[in-house]
N, C-alpha and C. Protein backbone atom coordinates (compact mmCIF):
# COMPACT_ATOMS: atom_id res chain seq x y z
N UNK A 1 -88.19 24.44 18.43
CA UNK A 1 -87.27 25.19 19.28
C UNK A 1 -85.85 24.87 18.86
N UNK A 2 -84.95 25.50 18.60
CA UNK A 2 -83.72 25.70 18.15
C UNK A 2 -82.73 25.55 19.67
N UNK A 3 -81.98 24.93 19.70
CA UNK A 3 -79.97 25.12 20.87
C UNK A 3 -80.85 26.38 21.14
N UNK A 4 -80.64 27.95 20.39
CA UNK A 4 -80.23 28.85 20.79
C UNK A 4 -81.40 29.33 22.04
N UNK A 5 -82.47 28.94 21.51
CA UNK A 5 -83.27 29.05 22.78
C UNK A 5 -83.28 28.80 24.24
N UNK A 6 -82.46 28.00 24.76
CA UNK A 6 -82.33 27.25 25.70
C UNK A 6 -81.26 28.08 26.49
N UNK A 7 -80.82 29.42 26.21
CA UNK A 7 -79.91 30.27 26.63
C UNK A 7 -81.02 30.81 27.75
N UNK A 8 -79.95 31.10 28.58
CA UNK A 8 -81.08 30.87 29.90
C UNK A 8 -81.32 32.68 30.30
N UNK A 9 -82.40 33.15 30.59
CA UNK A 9 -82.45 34.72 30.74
C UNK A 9 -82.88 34.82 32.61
N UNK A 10 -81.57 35.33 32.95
CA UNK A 10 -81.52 36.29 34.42
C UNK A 10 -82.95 36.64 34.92
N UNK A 11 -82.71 37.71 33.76
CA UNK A 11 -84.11 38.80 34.01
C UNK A 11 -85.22 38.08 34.31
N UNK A 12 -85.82 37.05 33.83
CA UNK A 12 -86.61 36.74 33.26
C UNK A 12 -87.74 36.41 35.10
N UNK A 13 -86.69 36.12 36.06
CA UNK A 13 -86.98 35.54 37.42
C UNK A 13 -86.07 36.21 38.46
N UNK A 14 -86.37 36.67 39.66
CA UNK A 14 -85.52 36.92 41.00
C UNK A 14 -84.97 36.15 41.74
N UNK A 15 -85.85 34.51 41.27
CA UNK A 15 -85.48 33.66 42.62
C UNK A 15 -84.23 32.56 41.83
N UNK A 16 -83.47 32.13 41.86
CA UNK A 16 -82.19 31.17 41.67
C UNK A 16 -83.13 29.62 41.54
N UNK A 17 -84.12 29.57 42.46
CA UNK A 17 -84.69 28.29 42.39
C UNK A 17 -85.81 28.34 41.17
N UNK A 18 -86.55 29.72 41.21
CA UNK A 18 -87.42 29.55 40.18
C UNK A 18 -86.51 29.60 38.76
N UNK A 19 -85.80 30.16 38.69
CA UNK A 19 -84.65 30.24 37.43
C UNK A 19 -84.27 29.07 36.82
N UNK A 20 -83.75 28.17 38.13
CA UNK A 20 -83.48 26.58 37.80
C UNK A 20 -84.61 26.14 37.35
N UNK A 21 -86.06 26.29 37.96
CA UNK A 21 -86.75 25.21 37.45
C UNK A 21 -87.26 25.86 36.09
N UNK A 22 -87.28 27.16 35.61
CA UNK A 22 -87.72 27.35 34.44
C UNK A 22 -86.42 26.96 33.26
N UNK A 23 -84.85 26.79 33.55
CA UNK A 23 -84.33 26.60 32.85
C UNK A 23 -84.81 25.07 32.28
N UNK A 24 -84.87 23.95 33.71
CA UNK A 24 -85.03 22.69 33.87
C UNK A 24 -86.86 22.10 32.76
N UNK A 25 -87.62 23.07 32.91
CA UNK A 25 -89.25 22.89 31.97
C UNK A 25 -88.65 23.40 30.39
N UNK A 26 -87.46 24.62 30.32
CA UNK A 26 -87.36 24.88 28.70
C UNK A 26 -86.23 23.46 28.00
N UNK A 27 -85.81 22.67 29.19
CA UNK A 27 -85.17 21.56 28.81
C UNK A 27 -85.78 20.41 28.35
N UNK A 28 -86.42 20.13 29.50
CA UNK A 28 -88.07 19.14 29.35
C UNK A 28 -88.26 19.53 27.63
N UNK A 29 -88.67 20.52 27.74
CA UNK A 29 -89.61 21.10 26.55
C UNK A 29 -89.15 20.70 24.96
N UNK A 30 -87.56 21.34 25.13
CA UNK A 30 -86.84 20.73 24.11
C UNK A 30 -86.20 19.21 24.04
N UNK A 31 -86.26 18.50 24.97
CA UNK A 31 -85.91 17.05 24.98
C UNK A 31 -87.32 16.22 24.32
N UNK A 32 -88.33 16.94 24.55
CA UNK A 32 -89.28 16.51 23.97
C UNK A 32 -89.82 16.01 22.72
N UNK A 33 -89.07 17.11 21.88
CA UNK A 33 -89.74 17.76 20.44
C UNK A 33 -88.42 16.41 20.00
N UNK A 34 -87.07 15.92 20.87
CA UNK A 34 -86.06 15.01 20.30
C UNK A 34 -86.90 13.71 20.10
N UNK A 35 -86.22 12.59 19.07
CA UNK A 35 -86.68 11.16 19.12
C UNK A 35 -85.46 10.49 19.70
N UNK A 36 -85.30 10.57 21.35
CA UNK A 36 -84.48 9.80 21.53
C UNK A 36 -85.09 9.77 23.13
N UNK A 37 -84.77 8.56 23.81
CA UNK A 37 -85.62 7.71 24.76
C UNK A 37 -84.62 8.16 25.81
N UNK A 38 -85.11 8.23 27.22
CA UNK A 38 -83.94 7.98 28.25
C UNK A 38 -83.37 6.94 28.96
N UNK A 39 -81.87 6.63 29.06
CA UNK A 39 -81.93 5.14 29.74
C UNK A 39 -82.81 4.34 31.20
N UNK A 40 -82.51 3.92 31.49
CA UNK A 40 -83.69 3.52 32.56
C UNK A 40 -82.79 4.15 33.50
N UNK A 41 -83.81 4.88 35.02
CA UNK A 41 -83.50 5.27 36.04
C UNK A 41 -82.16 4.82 37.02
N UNK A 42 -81.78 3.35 36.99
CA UNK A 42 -80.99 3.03 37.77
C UNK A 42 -79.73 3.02 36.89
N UNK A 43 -79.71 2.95 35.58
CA UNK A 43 -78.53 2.95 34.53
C UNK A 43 -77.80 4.88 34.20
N UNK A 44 -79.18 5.33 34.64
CA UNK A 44 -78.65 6.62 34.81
C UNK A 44 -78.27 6.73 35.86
N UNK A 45 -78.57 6.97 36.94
CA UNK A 45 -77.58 6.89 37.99
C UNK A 45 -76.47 6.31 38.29
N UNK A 46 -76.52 5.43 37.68
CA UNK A 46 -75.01 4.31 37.93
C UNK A 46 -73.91 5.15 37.38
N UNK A 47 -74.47 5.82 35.74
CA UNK A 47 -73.66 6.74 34.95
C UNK A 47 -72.98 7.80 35.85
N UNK A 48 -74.23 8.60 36.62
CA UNK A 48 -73.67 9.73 36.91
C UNK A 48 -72.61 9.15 38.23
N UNK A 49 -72.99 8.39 38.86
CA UNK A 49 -72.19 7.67 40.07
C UNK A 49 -70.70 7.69 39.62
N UNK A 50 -70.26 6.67 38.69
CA UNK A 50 -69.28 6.50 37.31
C UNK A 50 -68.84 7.88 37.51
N UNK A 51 -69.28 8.99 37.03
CA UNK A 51 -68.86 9.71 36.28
C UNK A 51 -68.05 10.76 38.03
N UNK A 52 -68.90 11.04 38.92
CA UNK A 52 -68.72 11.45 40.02
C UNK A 52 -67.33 10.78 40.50
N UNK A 53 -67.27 9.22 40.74
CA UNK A 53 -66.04 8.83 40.98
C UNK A 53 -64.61 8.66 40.10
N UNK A 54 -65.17 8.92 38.72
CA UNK A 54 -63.89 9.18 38.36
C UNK A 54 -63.30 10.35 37.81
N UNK A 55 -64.37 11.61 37.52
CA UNK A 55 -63.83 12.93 37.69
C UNK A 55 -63.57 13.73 38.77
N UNK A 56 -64.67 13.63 39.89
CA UNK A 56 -64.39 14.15 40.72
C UNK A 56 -63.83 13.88 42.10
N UNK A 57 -64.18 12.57 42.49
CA UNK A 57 -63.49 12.41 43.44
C UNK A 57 -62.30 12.39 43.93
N UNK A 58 -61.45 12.05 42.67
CA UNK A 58 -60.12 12.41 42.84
C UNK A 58 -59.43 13.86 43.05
N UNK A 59 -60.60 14.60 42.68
CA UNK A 59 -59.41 15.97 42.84
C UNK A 59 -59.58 16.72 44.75
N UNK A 60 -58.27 16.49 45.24
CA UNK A 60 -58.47 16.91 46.39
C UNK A 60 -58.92 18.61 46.47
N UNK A 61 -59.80 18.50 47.57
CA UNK A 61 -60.90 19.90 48.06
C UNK A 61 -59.75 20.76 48.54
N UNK A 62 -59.20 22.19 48.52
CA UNK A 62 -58.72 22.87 49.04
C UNK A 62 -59.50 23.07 50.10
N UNK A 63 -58.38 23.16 51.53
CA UNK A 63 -59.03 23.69 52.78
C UNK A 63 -59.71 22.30 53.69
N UNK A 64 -59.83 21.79 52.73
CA UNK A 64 -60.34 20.03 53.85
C UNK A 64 -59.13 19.44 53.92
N UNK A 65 -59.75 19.14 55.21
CA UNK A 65 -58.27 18.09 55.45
C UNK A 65 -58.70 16.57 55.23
N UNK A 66 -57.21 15.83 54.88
CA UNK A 66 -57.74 14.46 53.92
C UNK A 66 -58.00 13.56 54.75
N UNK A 67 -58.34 13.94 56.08
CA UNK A 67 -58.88 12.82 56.82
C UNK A 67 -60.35 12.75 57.05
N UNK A 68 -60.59 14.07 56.26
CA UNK A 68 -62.49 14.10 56.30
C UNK A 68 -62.66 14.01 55.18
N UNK A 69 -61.85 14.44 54.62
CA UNK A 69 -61.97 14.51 52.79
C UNK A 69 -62.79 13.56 52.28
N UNK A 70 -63.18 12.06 52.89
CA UNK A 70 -64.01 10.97 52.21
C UNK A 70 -65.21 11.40 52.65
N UNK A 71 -65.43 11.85 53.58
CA UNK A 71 -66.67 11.96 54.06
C UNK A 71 -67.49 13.22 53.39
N UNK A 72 -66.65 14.47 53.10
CA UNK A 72 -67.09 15.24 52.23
C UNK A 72 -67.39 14.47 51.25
N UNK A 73 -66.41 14.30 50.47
CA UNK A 73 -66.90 13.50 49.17
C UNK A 73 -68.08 12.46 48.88
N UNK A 74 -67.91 11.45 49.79
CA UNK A 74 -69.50 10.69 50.07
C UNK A 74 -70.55 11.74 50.21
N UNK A 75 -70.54 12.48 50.98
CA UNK A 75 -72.17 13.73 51.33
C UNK A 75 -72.11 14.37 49.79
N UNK A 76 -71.14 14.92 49.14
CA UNK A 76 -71.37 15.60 48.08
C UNK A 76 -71.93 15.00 46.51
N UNK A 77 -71.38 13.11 46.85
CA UNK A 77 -71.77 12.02 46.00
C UNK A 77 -73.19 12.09 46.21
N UNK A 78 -73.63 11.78 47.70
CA UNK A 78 -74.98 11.76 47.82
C UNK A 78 -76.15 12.97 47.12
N UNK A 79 -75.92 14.12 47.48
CA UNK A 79 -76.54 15.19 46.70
C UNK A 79 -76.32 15.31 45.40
N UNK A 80 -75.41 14.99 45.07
CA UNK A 80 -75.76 14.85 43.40
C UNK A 80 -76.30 14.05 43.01
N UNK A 81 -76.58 12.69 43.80
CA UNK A 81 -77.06 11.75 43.20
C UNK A 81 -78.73 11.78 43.44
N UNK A 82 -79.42 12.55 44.34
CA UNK A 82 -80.64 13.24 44.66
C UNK A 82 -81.23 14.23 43.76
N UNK A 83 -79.95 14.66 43.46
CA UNK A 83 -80.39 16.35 42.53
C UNK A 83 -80.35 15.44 40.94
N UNK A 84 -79.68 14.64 40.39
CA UNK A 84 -79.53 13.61 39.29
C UNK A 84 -81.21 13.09 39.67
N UNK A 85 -81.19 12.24 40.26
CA UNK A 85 -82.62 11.55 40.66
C UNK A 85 -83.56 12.61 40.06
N UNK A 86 -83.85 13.91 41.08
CA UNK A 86 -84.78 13.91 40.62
C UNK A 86 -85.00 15.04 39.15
N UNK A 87 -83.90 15.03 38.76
CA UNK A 87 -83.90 15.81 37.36
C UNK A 87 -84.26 15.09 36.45
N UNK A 88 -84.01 13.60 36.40
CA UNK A 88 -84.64 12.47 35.81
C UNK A 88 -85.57 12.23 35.72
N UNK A 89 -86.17 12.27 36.82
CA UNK A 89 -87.96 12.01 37.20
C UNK A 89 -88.47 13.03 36.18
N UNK A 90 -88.15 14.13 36.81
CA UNK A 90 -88.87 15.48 36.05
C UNK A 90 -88.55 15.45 34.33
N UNK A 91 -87.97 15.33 33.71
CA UNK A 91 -87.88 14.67 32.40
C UNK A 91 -88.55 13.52 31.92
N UNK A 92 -88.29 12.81 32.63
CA UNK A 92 -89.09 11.05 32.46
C UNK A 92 -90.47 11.76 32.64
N UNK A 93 -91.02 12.47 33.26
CA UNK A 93 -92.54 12.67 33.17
C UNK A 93 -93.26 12.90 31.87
N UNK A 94 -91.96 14.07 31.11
CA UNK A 94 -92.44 14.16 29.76
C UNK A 94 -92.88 13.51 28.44
């Protein structure tokens, strides 16, 4: 399987969730055919954690006000770090 494959087709599904998960199995698929290992579960997360607090948390949310603003940001840390989780899992299975 070639990059160019991995271009993701609309048509192909109606539902947004089934779309994701068929983009998420042609990823699997091609991470597969790679020789390269994934870091361990908690080192990936730490990454994406890392990466969450220092790209995004800083940029203030239009329309929130900055006295909730942490608390958005914590709930939105949390779901990524769920949706990270289990995109991991689902790879690590392969």
């Amino acid at each position: 399987m070639q990059v160019d494959d991995l271009k993701f087709n609309s048509a192909a599904t109606s539902s947004q969730m089934a779309a994701g998960g068929a983009l998420l199995e042609r990823i699997r698929e091609f991470l597969s055919q790679l020789t390269i290992s994934l870091p361990e579960r908690n080192e990936f997360l730490r990454i994406v954690a890392e990466a969450y607090d220092l790209y995004v948390a800083p940029v203030d949310i239009p329309g929130i006000p900055n006295i909730i603003e942490p608390w958005v940001d914590s709930a939105l840390k949390a779901i990524l770090l769920q949706q990270a989780a289990a995109i991991y899992d689902m790879l690590a299975k392969s």
